[in-house]
N, C-alpha and C. Protein backbone atom coordinates (compact mmCIF):
# COMPACT_ATOMS: atom_id res chain seq x y z
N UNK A 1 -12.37 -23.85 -13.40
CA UNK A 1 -12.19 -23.24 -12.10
C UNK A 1 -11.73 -21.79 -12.30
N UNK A 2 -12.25 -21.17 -11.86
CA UNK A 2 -12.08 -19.14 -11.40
C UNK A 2 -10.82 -19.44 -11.26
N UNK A 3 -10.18 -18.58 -11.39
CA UNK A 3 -8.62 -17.65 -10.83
C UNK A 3 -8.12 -16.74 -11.49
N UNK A 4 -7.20 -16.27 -10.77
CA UNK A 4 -7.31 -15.05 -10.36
C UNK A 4 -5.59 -14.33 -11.36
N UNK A 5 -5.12 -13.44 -11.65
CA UNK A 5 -3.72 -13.30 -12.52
C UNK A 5 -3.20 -11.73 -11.79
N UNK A 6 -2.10 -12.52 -11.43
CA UNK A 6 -1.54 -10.72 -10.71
C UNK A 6 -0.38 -10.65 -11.53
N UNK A 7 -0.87 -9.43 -11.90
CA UNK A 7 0.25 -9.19 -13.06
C UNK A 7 1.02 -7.45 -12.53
N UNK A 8 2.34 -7.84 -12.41
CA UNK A 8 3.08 -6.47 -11.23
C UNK A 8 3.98 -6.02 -12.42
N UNK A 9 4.07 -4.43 -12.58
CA UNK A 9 4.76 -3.83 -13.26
C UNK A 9 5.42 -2.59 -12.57
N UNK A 10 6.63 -2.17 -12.89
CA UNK A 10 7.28 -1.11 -12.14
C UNK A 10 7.04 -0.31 -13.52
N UNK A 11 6.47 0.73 -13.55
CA UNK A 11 5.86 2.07 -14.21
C UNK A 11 6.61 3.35 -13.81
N UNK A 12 7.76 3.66 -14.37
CA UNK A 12 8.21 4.77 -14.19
C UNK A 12 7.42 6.39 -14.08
N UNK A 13 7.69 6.73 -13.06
CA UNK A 13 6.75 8.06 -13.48
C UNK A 13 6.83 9.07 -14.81
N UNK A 14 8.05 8.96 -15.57
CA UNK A 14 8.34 9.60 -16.88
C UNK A 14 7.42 8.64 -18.02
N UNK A 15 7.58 7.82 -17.83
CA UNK A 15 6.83 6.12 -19.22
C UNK A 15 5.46 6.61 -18.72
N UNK A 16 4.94 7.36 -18.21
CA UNK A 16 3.16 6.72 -17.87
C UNK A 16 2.79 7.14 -19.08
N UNK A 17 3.12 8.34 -19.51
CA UNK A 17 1.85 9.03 -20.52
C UNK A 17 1.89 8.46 -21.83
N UNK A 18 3.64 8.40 -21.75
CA UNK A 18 3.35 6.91 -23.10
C UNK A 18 3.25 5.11 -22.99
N UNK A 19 2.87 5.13 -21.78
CA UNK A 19 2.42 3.69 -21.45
C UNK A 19 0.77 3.89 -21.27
N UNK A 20 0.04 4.91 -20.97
CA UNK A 20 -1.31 4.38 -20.87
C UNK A 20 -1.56 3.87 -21.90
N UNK A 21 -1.67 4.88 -22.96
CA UNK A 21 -3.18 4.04 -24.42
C UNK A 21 -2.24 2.71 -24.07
N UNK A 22 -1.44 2.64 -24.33
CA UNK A 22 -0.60 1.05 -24.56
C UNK A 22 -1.81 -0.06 -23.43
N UNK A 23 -1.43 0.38 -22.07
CA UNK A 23 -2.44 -0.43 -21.26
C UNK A 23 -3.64 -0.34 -21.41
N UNK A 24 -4.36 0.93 -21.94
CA UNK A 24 -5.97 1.13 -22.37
C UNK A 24 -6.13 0.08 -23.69
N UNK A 25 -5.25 -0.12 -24.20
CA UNK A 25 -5.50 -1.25 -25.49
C UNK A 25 -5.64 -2.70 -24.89
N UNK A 26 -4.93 -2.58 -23.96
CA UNK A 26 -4.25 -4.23 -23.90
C UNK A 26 -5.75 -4.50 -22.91
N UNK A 27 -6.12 -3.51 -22.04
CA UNK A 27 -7.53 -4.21 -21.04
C UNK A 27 -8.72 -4.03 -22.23
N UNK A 28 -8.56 -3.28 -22.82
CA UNK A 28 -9.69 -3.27 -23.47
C UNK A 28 -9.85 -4.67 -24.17
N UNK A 29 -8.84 -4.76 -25.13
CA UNK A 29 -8.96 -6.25 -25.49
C UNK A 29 -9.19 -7.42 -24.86
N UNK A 30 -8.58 -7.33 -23.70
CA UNK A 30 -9.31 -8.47 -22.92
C UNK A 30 -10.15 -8.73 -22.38
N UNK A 31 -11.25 -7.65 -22.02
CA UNK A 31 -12.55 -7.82 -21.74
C UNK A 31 -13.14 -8.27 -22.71
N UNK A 32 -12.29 -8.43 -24.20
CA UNK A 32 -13.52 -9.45 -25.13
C UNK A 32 -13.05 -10.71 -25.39
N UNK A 33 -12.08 -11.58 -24.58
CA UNK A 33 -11.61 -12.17 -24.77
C UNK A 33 -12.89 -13.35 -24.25
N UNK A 34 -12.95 -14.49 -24.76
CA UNK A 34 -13.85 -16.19 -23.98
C UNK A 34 -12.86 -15.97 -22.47
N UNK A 35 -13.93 -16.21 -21.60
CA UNK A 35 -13.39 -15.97 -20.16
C UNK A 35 -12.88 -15.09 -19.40
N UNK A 36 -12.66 -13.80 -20.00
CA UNK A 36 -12.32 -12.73 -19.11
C UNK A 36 -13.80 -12.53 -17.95
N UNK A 37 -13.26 -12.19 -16.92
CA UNK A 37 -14.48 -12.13 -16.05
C UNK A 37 -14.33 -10.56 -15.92
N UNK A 38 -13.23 -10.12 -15.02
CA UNK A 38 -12.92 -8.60 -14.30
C UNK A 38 -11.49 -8.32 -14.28
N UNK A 39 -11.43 -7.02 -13.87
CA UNK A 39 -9.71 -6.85 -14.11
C UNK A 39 -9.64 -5.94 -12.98
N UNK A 40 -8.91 -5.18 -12.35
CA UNK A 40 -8.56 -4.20 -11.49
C UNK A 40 -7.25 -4.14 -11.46
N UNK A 41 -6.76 -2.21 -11.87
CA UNK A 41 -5.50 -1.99 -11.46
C UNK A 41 -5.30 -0.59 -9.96
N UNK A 42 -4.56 -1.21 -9.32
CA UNK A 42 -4.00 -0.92 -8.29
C UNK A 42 -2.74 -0.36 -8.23
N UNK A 43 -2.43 0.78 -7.58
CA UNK A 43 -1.32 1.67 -7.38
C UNK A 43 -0.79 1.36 -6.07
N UNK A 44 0.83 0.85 -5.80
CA UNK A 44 0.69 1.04 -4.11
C UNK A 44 1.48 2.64 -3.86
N UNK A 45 0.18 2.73 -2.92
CA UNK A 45 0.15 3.58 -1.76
C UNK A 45 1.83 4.57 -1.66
N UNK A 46 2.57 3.78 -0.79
CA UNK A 46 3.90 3.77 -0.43
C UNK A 46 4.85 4.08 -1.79
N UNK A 47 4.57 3.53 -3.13
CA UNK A 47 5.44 3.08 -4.05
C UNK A 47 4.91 3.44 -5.47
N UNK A 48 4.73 4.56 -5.64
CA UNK A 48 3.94 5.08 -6.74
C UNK A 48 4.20 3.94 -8.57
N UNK A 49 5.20 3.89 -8.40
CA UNK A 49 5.65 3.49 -9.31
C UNK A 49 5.51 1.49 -9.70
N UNK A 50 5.01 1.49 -8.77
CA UNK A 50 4.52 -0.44 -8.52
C UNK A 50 3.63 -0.58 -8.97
N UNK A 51 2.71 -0.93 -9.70
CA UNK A 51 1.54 -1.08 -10.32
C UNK A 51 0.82 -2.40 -10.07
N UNK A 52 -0.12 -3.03 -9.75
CA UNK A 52 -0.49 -4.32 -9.86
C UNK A 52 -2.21 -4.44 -10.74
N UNK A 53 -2.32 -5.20 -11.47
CA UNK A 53 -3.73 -5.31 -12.15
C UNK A 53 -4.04 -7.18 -11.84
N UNK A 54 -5.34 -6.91 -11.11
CA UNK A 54 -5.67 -7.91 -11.09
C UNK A 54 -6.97 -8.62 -11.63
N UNK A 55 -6.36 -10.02 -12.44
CA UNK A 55 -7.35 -10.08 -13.15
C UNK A 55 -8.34 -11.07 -13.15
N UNK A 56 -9.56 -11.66 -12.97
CA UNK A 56 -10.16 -12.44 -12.99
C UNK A 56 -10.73 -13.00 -14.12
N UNK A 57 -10.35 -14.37 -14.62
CA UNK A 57 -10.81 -15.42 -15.30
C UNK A 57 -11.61 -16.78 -15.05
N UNK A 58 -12.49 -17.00 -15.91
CA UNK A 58 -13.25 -18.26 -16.21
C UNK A 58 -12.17 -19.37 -15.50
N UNK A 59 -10.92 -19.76 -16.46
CA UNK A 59 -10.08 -20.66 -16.52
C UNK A 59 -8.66 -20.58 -16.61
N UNK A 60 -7.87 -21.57 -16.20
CA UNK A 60 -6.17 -20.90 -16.44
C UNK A 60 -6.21 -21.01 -17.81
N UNK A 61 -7.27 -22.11 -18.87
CA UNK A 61 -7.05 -22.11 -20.37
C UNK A 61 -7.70 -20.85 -21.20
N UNK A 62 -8.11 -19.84 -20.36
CA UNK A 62 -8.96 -18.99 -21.01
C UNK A 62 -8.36 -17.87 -20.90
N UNK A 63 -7.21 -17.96 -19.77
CA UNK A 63 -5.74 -16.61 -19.74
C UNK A 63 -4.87 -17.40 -20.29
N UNK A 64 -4.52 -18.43 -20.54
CA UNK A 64 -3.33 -18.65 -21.39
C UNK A 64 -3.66 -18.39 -22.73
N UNK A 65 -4.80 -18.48 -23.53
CA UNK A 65 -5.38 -18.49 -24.48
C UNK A 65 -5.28 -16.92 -24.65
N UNK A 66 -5.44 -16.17 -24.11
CA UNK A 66 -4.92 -14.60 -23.97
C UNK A 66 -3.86 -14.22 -24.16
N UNK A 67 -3.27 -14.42 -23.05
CA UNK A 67 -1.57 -14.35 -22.79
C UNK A 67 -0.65 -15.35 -24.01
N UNK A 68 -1.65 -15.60 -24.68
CA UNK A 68 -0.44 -16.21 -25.67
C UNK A 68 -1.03 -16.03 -27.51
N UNK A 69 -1.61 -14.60 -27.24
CA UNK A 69 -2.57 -14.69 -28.33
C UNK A 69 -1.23 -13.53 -28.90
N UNK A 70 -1.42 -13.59 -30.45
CA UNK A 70 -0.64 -12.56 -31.30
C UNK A 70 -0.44 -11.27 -30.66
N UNK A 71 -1.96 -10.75 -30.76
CA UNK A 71 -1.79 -9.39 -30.50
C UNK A 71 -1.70 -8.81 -29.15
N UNK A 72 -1.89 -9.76 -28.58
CA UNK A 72 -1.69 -9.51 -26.62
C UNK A 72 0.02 -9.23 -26.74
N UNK A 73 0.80 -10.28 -27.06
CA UNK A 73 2.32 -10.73 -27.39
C UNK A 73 2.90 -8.96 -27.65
N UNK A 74 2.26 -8.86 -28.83
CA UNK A 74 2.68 -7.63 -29.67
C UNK A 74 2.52 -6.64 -28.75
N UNK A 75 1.28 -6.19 -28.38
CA UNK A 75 1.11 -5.36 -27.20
C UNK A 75 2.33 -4.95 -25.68
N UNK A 76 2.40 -6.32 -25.51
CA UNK A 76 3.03 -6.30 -24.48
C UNK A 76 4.85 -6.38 -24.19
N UNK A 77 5.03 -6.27 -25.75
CA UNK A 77 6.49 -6.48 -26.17
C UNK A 77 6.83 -4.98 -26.27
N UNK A 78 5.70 -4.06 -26.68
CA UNK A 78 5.98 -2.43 -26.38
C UNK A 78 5.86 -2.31 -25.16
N UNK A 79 4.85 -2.70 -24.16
CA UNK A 79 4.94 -2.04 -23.20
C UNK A 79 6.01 -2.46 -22.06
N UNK A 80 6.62 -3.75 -22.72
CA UNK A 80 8.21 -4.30 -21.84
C UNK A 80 9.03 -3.45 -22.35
N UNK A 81 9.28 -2.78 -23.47
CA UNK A 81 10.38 -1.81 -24.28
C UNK A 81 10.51 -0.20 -22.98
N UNK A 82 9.28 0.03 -22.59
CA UNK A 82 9.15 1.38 -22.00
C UNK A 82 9.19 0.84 -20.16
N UNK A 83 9.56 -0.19 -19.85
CA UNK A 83 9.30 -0.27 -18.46
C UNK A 83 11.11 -0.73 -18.13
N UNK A 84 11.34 -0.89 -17.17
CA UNK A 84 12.79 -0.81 -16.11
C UNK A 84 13.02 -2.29 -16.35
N UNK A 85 11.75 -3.15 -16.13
CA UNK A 85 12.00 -4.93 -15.62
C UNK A 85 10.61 -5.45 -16.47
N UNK A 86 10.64 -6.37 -16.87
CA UNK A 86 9.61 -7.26 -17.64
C UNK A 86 8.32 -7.12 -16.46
N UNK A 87 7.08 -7.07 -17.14
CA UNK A 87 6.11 -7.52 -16.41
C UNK A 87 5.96 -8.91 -16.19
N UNK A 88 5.51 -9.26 -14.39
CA UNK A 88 5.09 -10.33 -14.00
C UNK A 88 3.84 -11.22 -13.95
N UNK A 89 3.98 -12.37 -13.99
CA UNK A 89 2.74 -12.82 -13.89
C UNK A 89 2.58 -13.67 -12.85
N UNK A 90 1.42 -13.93 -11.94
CA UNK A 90 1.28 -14.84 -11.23
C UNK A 90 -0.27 -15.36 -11.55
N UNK A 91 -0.47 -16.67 -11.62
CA UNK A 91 -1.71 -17.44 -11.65
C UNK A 91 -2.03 -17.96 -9.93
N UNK A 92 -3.39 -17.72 -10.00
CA UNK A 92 -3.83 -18.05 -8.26
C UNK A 92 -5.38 -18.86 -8.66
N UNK A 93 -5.42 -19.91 -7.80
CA UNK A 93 -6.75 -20.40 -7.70
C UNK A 93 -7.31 -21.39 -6.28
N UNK A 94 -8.35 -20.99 -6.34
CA UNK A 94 -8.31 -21.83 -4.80
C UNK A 94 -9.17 -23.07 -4.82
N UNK A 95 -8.24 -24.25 -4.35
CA UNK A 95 -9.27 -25.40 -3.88
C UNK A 95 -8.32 -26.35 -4.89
């Protein structure tokens, strides 16, 4: 079953320039991951600093299989070092 991964980060406006490549690595890799479908990141409007990327997968076993892979881990343990609050995750699927 499809669903969907909202993953919310507070992105300081000082951390961006050394947080992109960090996030240009981490999507890149997952577009070659078994089951990545699409990804989209979103800025809000109101709240410059809120970030949301949303991501679409095959399966919840085909983002956990991601989200729990070495180098995703590694990735994302720098880009928790440069942010205010841990990034979130939410899993969504319908039916």
């Amino acid at each position: 079953m499809t669903i969907k991964v909202l993953i919310t980060r507070r992105i300081p406006e000082e951390k961006r320039s050394e947080l992109l490549p960090l996030l240009i690595r981490l999507r890149k890799r997952a577009t070659s991951r078994p089951g990545y479908i699409s990804g989209q990141t979103l800025q809000n409007y109101e709240d410059p600093e809120d970030v949301l990327v949303i991501g679409s997968w095959q399966s919840v076993d085909s983002w956990i299989a991601w989200r729990d892979n070495p180098e995703r881990r590694a990735l994302q343990e720098e880009i928790d070092r440069l942010l205010p609050a841990k990034t979130e995750y939410k899993i969504y699927q319908w039916g």
